[in-house]
C-alpha atoms as a PDB file:
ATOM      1  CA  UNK A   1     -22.489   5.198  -2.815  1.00  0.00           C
ATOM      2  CA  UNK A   2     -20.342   4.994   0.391  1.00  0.00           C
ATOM      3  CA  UNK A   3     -17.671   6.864   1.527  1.00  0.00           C
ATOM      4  CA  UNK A   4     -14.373   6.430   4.020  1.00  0.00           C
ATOM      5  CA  UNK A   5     -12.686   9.208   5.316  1.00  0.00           C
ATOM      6  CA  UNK A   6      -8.484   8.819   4.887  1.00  0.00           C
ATOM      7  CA  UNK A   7      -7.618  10.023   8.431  1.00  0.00           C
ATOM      8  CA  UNK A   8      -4.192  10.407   7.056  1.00  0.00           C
ATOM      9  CA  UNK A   9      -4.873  13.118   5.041  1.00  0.00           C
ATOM     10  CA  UNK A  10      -8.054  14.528   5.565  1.00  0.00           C
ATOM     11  CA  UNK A  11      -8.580  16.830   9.016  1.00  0.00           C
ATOM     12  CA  UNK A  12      -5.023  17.608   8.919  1.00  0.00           C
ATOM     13  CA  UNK A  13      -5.383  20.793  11.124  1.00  0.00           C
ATOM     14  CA  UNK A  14      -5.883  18.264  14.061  1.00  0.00           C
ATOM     15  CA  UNK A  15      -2.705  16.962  14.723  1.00  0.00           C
ATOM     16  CA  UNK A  16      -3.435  13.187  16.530  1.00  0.00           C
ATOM     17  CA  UNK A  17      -3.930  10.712  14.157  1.00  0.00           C
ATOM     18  CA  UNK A  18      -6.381   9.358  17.118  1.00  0.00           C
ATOM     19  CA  UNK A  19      -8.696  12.328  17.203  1.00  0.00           C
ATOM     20  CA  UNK A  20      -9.600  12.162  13.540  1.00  0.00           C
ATOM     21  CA  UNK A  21     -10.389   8.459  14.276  1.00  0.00           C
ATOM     22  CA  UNK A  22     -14.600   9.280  13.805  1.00  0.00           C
ATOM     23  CA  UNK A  23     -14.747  13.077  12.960  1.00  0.00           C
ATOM     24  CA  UNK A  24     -17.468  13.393  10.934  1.00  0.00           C
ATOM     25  CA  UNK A  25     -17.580   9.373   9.687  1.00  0.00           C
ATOM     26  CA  UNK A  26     -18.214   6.045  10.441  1.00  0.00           C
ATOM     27  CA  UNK A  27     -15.928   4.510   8.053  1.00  0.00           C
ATOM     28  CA  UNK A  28     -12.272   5.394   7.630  1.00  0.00           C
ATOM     29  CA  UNK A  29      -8.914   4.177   6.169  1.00  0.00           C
ATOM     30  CA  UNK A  30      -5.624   4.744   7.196  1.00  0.00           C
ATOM     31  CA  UNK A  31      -1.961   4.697   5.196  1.00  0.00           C
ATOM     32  CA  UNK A  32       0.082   5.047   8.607  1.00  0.00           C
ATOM     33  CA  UNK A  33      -1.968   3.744  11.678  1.00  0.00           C
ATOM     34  CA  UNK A  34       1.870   2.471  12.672  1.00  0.00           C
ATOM     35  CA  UNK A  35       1.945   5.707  14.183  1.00  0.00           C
ATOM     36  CA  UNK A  36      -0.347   4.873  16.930  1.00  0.00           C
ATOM     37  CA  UNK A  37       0.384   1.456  18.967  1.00  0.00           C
ATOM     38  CA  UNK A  38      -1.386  -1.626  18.690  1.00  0.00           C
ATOM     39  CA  UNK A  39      -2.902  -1.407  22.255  1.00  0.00           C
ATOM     40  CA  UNK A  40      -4.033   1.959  22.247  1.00  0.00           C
ATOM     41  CA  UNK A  41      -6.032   1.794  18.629  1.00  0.00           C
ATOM     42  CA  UNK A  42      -8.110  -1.228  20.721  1.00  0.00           C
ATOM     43  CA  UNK A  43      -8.609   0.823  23.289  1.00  0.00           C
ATOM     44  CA  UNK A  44     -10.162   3.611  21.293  1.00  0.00           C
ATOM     45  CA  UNK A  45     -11.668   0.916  19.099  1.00  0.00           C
ATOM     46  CA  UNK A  46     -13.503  -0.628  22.149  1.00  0.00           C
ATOM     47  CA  UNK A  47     -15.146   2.659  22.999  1.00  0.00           C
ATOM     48  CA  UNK A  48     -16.251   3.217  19.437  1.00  0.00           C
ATOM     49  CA  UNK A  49     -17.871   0.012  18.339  1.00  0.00           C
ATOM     50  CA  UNK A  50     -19.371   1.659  15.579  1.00  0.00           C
ATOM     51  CA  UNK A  51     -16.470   3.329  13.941  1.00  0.00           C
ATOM     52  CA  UNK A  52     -15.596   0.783  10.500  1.00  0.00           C
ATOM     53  CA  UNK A  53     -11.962   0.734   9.194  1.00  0.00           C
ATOM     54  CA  UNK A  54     -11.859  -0.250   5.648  1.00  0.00           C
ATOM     55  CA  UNK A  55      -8.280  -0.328   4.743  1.00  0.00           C
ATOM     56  CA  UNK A  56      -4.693   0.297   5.809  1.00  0.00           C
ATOM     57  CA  UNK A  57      -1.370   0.522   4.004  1.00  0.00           C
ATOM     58  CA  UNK A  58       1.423  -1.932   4.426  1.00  0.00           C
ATOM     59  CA  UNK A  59       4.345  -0.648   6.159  1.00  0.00           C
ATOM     60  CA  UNK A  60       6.270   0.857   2.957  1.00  0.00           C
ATOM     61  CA  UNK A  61       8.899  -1.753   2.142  1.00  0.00           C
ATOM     62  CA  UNK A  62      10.843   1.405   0.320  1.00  0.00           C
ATOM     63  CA  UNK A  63      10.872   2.974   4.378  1.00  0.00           C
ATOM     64  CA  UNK A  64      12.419  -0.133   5.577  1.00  0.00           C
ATOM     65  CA  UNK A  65      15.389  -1.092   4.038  1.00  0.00           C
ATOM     66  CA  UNK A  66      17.475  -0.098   0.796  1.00  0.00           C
ATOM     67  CA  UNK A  67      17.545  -3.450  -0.498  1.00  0.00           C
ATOM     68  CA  UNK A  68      15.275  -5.942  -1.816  1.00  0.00           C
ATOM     69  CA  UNK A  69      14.601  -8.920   0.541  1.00  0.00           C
ATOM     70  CA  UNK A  70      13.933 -12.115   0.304  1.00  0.00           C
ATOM     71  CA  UNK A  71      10.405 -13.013   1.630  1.00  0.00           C
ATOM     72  CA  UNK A  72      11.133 -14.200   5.291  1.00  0.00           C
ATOM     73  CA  UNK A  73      12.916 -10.604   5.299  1.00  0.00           C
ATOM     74  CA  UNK A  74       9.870  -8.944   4.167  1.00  0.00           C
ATOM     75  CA  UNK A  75       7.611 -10.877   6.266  1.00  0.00           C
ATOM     76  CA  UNK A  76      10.025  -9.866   9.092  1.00  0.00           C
ATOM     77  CA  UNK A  77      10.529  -6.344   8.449  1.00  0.00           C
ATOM     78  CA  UNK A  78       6.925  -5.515   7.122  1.00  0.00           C
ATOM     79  CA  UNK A  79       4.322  -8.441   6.934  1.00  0.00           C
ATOM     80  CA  UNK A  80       4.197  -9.531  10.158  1.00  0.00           C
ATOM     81  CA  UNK A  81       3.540  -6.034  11.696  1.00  0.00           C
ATOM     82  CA  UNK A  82       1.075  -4.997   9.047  1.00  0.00           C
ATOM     83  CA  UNK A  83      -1.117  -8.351  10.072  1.00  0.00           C
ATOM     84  CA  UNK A  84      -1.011  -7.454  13.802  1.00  0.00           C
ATOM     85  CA  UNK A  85      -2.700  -3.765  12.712  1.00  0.00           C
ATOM     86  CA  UNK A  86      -4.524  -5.432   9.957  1.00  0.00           C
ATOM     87  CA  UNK A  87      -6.213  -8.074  13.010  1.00  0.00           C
ATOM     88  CA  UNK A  88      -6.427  -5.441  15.476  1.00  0.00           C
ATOM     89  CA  UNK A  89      -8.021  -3.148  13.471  1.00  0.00           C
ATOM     90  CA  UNK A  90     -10.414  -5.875  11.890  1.00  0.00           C
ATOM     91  CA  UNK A  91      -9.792  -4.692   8.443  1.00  0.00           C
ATOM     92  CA  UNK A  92     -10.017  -6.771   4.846  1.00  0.00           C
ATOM     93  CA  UNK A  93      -7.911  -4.412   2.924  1.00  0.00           C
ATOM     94  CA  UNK A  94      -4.353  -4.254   2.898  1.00  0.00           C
ATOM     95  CA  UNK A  95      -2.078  -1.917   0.161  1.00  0.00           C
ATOM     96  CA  UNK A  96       0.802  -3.311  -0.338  1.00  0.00           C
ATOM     97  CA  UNK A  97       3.463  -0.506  -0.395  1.00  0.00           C
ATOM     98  CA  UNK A  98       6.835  -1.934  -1.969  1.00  0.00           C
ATOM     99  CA  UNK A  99       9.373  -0.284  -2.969  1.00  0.00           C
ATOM    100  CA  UNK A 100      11.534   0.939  -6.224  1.00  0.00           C
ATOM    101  CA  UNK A 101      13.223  -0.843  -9.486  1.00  0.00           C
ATOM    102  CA  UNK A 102      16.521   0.172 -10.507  1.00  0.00           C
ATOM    103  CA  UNK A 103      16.224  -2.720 -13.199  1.00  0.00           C
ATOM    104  CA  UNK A 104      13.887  -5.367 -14.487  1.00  0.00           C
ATOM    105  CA  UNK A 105      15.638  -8.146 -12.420  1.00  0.00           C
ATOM    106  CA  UNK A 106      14.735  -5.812  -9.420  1.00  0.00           C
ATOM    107  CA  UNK A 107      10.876  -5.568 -10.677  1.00  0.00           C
ATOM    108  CA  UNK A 108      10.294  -9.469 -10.642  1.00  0.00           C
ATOM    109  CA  UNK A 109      11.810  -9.521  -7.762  1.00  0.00           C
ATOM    110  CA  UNK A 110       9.473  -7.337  -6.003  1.00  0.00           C
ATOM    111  CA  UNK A 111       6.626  -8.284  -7.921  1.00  0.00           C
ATOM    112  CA  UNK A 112       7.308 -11.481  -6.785  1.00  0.00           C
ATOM    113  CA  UNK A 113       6.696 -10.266  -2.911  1.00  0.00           C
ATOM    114  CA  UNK A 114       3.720  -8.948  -3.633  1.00  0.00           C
ATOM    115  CA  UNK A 115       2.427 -12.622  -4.379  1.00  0.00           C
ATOM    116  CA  UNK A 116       3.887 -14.186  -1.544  1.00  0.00           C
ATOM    117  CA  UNK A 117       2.502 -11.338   0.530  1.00  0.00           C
ATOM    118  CA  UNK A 118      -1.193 -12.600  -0.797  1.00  0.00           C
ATOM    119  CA  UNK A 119      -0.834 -15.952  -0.239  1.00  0.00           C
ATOM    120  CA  UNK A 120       0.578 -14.919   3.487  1.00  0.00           C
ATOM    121  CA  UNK A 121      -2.878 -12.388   3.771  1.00  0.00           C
ATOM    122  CA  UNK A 122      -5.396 -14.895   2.001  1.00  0.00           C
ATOM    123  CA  UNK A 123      -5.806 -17.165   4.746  1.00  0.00           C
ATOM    124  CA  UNK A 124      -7.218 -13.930   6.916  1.00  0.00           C
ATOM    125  CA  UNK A 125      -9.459 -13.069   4.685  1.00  0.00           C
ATOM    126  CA  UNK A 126      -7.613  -9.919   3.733  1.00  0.00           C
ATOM    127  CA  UNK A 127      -7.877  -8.568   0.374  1.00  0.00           C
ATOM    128  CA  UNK A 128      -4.473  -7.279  -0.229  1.00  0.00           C
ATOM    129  CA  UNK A 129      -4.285  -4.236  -3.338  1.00  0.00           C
ATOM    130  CA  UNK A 130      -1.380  -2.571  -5.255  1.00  0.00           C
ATOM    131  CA  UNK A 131      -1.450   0.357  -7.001  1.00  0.00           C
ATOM    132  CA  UNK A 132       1.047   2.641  -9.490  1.00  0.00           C
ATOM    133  CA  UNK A 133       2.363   5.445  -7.565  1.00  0.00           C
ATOM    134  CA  UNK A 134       2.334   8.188  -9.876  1.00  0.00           C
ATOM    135  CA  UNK A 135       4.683  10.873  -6.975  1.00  0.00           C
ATOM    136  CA  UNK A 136       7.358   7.967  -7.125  1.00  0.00           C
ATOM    137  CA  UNK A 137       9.179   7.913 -10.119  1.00  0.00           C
ATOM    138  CA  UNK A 138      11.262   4.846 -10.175  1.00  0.00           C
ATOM    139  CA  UNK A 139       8.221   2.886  -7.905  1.00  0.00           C
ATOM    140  CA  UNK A 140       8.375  -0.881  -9.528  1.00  0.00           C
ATOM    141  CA  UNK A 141       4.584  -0.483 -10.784  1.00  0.00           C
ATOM    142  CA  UNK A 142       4.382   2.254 -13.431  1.00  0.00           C
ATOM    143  CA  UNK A 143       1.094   1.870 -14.830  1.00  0.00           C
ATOM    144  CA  UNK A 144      -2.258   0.356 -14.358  1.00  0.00           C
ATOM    145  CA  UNK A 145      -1.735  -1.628 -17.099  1.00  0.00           C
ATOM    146  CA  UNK A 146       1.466  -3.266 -15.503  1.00  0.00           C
ATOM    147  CA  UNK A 147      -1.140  -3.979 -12.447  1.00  0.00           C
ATOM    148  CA  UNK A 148      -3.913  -5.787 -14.578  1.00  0.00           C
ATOM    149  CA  UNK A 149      -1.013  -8.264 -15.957  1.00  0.00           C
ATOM    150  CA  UNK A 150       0.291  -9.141 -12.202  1.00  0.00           C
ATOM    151  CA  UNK A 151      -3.126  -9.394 -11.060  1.00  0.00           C
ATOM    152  CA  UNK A 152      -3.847 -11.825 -14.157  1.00  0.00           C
ATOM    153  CA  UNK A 153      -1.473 -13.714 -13.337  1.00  0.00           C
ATOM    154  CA  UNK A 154      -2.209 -13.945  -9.695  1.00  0.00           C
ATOM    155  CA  UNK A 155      -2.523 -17.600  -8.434  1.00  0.00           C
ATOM    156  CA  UNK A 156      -4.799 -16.835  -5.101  1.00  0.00           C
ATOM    157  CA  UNK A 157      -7.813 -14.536  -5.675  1.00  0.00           C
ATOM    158  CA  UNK A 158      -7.214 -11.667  -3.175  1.00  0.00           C
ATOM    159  CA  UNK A 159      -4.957  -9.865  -5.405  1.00  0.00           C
ATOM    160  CA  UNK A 160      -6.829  -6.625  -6.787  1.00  0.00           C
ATOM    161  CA  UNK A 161      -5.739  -3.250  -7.871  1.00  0.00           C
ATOM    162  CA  UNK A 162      -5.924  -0.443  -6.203  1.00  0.00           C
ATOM    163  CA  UNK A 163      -8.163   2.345  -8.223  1.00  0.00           C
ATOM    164  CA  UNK A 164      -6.941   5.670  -7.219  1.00  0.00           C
ATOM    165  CA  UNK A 165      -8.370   8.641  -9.703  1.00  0.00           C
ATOM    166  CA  UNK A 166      -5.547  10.885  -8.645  1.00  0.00           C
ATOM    167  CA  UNK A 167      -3.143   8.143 -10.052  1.00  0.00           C
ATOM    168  CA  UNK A 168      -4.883   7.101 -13.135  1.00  0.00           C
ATOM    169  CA  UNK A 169      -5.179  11.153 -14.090  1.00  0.00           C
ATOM    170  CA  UNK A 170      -1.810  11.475 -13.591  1.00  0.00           C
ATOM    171  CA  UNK A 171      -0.785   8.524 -15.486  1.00  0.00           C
ATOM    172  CA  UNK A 172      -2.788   7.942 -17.903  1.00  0.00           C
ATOM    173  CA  UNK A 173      -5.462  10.484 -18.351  1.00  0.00           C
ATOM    174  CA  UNK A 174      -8.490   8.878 -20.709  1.00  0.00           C
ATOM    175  CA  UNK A 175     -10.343   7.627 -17.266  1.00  0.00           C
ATOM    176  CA  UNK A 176     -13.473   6.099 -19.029  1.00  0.00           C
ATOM    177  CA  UNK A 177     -11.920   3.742 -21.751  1.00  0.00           C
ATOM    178  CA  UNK A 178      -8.753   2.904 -18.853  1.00  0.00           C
ATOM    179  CA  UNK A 179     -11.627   2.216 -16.031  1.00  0.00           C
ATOM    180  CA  UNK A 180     -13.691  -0.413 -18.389  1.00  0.00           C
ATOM    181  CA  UNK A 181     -10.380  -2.117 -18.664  1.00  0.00           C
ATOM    182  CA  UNK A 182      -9.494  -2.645 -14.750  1.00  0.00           C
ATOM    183  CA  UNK A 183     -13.357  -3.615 -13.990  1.00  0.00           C
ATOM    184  CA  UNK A 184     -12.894  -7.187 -13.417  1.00  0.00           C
ATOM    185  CA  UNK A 185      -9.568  -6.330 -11.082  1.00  0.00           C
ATOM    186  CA  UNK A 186     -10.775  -3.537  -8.861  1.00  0.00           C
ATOM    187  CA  UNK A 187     -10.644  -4.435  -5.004  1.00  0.00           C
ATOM    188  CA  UNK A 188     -10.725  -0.327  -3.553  1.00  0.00           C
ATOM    189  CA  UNK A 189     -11.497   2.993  -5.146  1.00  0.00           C
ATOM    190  CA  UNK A 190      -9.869   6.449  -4.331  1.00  0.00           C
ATOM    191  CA  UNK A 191     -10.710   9.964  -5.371  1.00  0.00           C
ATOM    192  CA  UNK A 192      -8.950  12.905  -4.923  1.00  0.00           C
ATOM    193  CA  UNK A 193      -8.432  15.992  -7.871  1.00  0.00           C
ATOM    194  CA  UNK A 194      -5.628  16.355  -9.523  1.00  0.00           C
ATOM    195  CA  UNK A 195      -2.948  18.265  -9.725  1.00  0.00           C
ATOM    196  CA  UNK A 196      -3.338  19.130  -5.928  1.00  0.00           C
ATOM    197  CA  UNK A 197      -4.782  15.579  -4.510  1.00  0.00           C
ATOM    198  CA  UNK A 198      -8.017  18.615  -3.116  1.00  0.00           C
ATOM    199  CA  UNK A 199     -11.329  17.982  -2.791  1.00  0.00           C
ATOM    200  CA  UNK A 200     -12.603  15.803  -5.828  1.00  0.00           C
ATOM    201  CA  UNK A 201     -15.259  18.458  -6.594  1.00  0.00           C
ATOM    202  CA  UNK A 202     -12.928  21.033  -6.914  1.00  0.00           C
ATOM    203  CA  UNK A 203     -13.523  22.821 -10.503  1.00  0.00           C
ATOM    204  CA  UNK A 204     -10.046  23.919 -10.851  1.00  0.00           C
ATOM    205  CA  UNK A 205      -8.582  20.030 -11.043  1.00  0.00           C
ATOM    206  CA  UNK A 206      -8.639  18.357 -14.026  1.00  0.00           C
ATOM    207  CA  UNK A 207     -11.239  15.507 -13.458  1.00  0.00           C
ATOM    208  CA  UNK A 208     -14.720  15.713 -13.402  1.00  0.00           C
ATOM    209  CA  UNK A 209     -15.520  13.432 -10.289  1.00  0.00           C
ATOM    210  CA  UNK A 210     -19.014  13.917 -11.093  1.00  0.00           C
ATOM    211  CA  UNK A 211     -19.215  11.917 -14.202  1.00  0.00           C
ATOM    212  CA  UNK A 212     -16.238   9.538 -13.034  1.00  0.00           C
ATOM    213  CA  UNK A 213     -18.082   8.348  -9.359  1.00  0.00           C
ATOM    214  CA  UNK A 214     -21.645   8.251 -11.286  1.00  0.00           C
ATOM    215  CA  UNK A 215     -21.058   6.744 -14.579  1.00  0.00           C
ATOM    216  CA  UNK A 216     -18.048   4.970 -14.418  1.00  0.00           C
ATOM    217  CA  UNK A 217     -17.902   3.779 -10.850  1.00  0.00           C
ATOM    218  CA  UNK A 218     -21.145   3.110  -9.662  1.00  0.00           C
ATOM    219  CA  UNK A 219     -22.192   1.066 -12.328  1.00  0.00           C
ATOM    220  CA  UNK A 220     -19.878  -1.444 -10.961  1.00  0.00           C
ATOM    221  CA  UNK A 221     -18.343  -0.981  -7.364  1.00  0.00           C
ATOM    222  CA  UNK A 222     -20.590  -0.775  -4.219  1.00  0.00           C
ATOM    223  CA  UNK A 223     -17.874  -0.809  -1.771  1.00  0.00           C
ATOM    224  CA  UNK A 224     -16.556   1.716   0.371  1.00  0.00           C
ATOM    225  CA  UNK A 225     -14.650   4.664  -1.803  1.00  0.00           C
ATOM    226  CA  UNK A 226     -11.850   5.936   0.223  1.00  0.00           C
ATOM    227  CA  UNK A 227     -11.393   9.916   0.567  1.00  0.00           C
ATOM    228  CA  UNK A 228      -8.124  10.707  -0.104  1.00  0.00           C
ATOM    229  CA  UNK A 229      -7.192  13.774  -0.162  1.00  0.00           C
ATOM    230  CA  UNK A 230      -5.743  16.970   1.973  1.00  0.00           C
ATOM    231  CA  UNK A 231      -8.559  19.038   3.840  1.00  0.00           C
ATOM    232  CA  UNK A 232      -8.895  20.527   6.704  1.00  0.00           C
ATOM    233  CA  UNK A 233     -11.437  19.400   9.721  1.00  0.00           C
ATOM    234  CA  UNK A 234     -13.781  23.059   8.951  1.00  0.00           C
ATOM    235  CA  UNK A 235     -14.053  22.004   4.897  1.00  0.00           C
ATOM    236  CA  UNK A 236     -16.829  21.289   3.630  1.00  0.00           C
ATOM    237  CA  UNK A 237     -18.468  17.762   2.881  1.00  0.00           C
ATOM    238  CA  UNK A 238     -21.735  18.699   1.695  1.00  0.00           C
ATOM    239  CA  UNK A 239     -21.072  17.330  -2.008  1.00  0.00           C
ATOM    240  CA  UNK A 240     -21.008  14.077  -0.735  1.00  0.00           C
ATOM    241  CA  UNK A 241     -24.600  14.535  -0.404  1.00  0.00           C
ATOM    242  CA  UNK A 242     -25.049  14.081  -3.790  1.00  0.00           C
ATOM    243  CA  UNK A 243     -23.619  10.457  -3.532  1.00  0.00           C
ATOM    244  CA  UNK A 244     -26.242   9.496  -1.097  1.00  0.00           C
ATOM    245  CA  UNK A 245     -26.263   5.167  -0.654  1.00  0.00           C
ATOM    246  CA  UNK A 246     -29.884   5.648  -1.572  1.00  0.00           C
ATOM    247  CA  UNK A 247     -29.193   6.738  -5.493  1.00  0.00           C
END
């Protein structure tokens, strides 16, 4: 199995987004590389030719504006921006942050965005993922299930969900009969414990990430699995070792 590193939230007692950049990894993922300019991620990129980023977040539509927009408005305010990072970055996975319902109106609204926003992605070859955002209580995705239908009923093919184990916990709980059903619409996995998004090995949390990364991940995904969750740059990541690509 193969891991990323989520600079965002992992080594969080170094306090430049650009220093966590290859700490420890040669894969990473990012939810806020918007931080850093466009210019100065090539710059470090071109002196780190080995260093792989996996995935990035959309600019959150919800950090935007309060309103829902019509798609040249979104492609304005967030798409355009996200593609420039997306390009410069040379990544193939893009979550698509929205932003919340008040109302079912609002909901097919937004879920409408989301498949413009593929359709505007699929000609880059860019995978674009959504996911149900179990800290935001009126997000317009609520459940996993509500992602499988909208990815069913997808018209381009680079509309996947977003597996996060943190999420689905929270959610959902019953991880091994809800993963079987989301198998055919997976695009990105991430694992953090829950209730305290720690270290997934951490016995206190509620998920054994043991039996969810051997028997119900591996068995299907060989793509990067993204890290994250909140750590410091002195933890350790020994258990990783026994997740070795080699298994």
């Amino acid at each position: 199995m193969r891991f990323c590193a989520n600079i965002s939230t992992l080594f969080n007692d170094i306090p430049k987004l650009t220093e966590r950049k290859d700490y420890r990894f040669d894969a990473i993922e990012c939810q806020n590389p918007y931080d850093i300019s466009v210019n100065e991620w090539k710059e470090l990129i071109s002196n780190n030719k080995s260093l792989k980023w996996i995935l990035i977040n959309s600019l959150p539509l919800f950090n935007q504006t309060n309103e829902i927009p019509s798609f040249i408005e979104y492609q304005q305010l967030v798409l355009n921006r996200t593609l420039d990072y997306a390009k410069a970055l040379n990544v193939n996975k893009v979550h698509l942050v929205m932003t919340d319902a008040n109302n079912d109106s609002d909901r097919c609204k937004i879920i409408d965005l989301v498949y413009q926003a593929a359709e505007f992605f699929q000609p880059h070859r860019i995978m674009c993922l959504i996911e149900p955002l179990s800290i935001r209580l009126n997000y317009y995705l609520q459940s996993y299930s509500m992602a499988i239908d909208i990815v069913k009923s997808s018209k381009t093919d680079n509309l996947k969900i977003m597996l996060d184990s943190y999420h689905l916990q929270r959610l959902h709980g019953n991880l091994t009969e809800r993963v079987k059903e989301m198998i055919p619409f997976v695009g990105h996995v991430q694992i953090s414990q829950t209730p305290n998004r720690d270290c997934p090995v951490n016995e206190d949390g509620e998920v054994n990430h043991r039996y969810f990364l051997s028997k119900l991940i591996k068995p299907f995904y060989q793509d990067f699995i993204g890290l994250e969750y909140n750590d410091s740059s002195t933890a350790s990541m020994t258990w990783l070792n026994e997740f070795s690509i080699t298994d």
